[in-house]
C-alpha atoms as a PDB file:
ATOM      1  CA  UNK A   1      28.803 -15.314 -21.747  1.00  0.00           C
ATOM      2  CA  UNK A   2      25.860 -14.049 -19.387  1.00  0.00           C
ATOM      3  CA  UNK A   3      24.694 -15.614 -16.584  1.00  0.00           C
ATOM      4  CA  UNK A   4      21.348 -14.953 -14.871  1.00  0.00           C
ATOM      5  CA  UNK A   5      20.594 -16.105 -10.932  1.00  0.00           C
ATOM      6  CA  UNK A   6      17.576 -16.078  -9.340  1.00  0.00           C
ATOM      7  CA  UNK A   7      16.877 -15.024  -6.581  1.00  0.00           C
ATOM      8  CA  UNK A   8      13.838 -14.946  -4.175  1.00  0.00           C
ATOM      9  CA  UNK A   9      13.714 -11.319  -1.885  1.00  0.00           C
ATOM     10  CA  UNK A  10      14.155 -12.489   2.190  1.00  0.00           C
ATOM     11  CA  UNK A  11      12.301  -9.980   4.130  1.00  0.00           C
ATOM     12  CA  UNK A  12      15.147  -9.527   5.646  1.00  0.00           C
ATOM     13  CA  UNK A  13      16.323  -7.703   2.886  1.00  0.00           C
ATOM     14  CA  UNK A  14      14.042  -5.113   2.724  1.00  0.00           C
ATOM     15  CA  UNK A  15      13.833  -1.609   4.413  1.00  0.00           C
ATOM     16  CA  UNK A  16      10.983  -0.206   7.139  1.00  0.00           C
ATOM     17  CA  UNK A  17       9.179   0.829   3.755  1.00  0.00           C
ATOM     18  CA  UNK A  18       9.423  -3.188   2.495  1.00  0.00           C
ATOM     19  CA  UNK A  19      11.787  -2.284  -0.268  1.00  0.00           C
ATOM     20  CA  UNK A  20      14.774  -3.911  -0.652  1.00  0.00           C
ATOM     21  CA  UNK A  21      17.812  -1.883   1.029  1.00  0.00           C
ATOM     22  CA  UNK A  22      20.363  -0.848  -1.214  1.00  0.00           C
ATOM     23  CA  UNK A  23      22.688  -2.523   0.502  1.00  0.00           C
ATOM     24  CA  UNK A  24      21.433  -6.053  -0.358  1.00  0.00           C
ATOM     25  CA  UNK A  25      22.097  -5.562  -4.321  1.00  0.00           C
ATOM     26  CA  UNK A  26      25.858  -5.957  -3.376  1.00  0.00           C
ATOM     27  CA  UNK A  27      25.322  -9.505  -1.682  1.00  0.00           C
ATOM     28  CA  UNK A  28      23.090 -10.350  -4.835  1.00  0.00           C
ATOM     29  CA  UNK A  29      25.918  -9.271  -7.080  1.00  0.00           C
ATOM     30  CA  UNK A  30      28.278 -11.067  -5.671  1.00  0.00           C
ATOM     31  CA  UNK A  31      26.208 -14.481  -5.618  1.00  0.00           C
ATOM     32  CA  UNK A  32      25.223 -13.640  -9.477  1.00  0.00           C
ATOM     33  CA  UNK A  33      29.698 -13.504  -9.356  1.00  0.00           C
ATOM     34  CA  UNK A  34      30.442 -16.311  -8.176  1.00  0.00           C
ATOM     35  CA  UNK A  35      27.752 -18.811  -9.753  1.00  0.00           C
ATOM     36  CA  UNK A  36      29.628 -17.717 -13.210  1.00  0.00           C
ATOM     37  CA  UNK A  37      32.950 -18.402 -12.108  1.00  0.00           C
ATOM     38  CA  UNK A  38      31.150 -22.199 -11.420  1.00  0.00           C
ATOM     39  CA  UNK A  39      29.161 -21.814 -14.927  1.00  0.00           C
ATOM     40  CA  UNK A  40      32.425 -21.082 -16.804  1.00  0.00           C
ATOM     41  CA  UNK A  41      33.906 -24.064 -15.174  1.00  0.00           C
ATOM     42  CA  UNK A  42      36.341 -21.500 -12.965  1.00  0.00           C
ATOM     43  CA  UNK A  43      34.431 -22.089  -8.966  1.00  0.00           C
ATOM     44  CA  UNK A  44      36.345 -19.240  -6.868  1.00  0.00           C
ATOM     45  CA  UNK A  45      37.809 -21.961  -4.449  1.00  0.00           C
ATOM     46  CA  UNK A  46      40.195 -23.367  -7.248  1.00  0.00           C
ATOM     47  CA  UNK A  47      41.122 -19.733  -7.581  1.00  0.00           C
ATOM     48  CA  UNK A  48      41.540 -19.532  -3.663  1.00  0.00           C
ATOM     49  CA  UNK A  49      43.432 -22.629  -4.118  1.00  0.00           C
ATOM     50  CA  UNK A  50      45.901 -21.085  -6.283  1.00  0.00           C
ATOM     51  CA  UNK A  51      46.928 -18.567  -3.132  1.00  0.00           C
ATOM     52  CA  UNK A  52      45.018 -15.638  -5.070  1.00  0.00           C
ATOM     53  CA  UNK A  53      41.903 -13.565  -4.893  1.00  0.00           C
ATOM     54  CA  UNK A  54      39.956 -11.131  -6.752  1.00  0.00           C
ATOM     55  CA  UNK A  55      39.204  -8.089  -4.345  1.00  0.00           C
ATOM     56  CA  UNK A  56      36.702  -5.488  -4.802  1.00  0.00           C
ATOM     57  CA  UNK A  57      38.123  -2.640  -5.231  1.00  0.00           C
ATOM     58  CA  UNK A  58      35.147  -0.556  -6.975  1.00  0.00           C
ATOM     59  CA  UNK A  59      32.191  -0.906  -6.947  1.00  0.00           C
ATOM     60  CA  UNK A  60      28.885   1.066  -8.723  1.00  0.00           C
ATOM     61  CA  UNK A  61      25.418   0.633  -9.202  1.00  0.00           C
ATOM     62  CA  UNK A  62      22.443   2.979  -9.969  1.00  0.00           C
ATOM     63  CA  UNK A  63      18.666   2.010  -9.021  1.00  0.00           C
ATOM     64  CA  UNK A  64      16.016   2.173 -11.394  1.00  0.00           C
ATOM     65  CA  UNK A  65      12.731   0.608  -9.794  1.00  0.00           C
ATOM     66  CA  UNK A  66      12.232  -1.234  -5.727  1.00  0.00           C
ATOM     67  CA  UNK A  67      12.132  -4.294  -5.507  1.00  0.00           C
ATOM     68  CA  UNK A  68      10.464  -6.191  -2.594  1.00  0.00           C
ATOM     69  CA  UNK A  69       9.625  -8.965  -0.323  1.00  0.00           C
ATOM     70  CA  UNK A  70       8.303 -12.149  -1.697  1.00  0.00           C
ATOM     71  CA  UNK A  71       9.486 -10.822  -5.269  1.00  0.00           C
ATOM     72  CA  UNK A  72      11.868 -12.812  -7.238  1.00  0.00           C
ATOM     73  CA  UNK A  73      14.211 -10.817  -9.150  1.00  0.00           C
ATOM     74  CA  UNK A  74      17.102 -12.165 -11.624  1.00  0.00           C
ATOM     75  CA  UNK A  75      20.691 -10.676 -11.764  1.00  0.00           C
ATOM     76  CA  UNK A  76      22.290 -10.975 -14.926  1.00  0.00           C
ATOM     77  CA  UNK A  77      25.983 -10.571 -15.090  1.00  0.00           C
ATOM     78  CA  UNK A  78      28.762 -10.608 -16.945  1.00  0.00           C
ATOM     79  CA  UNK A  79      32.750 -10.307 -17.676  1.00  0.00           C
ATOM     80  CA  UNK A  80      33.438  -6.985 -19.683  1.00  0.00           C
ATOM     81  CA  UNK A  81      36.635  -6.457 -19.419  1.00  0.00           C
ATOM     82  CA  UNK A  82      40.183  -8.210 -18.631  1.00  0.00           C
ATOM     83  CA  UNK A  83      44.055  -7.244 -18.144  1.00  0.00           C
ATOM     84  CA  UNK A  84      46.496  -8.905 -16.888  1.00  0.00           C
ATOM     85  CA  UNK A  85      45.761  -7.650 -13.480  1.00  0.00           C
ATOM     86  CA  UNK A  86      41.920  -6.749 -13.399  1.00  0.00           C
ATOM     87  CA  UNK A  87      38.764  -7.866 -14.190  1.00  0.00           C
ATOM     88  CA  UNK A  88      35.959  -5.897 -14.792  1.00  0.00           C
ATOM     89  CA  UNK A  89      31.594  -7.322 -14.307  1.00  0.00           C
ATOM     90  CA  UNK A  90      28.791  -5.303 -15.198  1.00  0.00           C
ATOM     91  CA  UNK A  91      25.628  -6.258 -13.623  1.00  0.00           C
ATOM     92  CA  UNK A  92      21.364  -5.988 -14.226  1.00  0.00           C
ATOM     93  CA  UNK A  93      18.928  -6.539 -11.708  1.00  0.00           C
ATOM     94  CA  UNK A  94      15.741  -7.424 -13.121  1.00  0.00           C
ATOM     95  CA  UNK A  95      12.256  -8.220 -12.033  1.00  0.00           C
ATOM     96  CA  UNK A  96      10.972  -9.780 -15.203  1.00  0.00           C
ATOM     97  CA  UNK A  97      11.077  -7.512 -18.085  1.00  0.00           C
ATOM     98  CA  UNK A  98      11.479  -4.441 -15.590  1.00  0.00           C
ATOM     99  CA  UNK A  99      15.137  -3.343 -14.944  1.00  0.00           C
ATOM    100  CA  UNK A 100      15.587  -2.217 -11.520  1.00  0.00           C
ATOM    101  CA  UNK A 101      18.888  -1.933 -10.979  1.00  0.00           C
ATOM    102  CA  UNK A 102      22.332  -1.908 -13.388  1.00  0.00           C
ATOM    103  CA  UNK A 103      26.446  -1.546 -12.027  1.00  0.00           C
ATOM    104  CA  UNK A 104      29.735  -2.825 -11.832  1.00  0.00           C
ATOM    105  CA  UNK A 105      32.240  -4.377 -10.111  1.00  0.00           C
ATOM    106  CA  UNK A 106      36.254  -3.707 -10.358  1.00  0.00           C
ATOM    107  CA  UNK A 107      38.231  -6.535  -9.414  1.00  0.00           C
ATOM    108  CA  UNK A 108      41.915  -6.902  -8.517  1.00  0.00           C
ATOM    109  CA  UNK A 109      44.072  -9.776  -8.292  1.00  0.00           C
ATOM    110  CA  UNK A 110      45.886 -10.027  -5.262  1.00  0.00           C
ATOM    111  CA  UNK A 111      48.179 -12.888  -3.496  1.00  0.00           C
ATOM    112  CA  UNK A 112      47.765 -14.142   0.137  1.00  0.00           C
ATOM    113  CA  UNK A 113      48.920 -10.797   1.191  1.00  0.00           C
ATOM    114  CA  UNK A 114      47.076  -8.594  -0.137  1.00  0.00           C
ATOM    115  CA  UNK A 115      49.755  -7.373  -2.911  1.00  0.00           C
ATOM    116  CA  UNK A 116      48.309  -6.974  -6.532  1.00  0.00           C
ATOM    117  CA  UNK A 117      49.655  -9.751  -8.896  1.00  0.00           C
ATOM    118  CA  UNK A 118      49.145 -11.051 -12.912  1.00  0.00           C
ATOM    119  CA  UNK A 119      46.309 -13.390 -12.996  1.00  0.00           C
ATOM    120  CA  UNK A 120      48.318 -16.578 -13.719  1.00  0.00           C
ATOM    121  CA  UNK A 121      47.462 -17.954 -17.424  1.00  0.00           C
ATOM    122  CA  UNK A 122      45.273 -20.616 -17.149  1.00  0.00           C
ATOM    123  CA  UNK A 123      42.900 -18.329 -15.247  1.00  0.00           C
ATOM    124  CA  UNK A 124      42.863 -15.654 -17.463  1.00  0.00           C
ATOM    125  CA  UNK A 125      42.604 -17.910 -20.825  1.00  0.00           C
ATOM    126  CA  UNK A 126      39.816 -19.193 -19.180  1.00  0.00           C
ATOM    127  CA  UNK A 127      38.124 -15.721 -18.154  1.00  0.00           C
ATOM    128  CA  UNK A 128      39.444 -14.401 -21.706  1.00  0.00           C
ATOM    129  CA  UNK A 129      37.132 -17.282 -23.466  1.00  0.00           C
ATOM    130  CA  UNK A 130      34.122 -15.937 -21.671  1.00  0.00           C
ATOM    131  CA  UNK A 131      34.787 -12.182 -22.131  1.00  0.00           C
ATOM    132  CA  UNK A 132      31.460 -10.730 -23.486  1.00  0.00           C
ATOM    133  CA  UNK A 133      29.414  -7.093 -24.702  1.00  0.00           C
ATOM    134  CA  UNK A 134      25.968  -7.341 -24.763  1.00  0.00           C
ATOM    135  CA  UNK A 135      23.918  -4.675 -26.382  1.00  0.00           C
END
């Protein structure tokens, strides 16, 4: 499953040049995250709940075209890989039919202290049923 959120570009998002920093894709990633953990029925509270947490622990993108203020731009994202451990989202950032940005995010699973742990399996059935390739 894909999800798309968008998203309407805050000035304060954007450079001295009025392009959106680079540094705002990861905040826009991570919202585009966690409103598909809600749309597979999976909101990362319950998963807080649970005493676990899915850290970054990589992270990758590559820039293709600016975006800027007033713009509204859509990130799509979805899950493209699991193990018993990790999970693994690619992302694109697109301003209508114009890609401007595409990446990644590594995920761990990790208790309340920080030590990696098996996603428990009701969580990962869940993520499993939502696993998807596109093109």
């Amino acid at each position: 499953m894909t999800a798309r959120l968008s998203l309407a570009v805050r000035y304060a998002e954007t450079d001295a040049m009025g392009v959106v920093h680079h540094s705002s894709y990861v905040v826009w990633l991570e919202a585009a995250r966690v409103e598909w953990l809600v749309r597979i029925g999976l909101p990362y509270p319950e998963v807080e709940a649970q005493g676990l947490a899915f850290a970054v622990v990589e992270l990758g993108l590559t820039y293709r075209q600016p975006a800027r203020f007033g713009e509204v731009v859509e990130v799509e994202v979805w899950l493209a890989e699991l193990s018993s451990r990790a999970l693994r989202y690619q992302y694109r950032v697109w301003r209508g039919e114009v890609l401007l940005a595409e990446g990644f995010t590594r995920h761990l699973c990790q208790d309340r202290q920080g030590r990696a742990t098996r996603i428990p399996p009701a969580i990962a059935q869940r993520l499993a049923a939502h696993l998807h390739r596109p093109d």
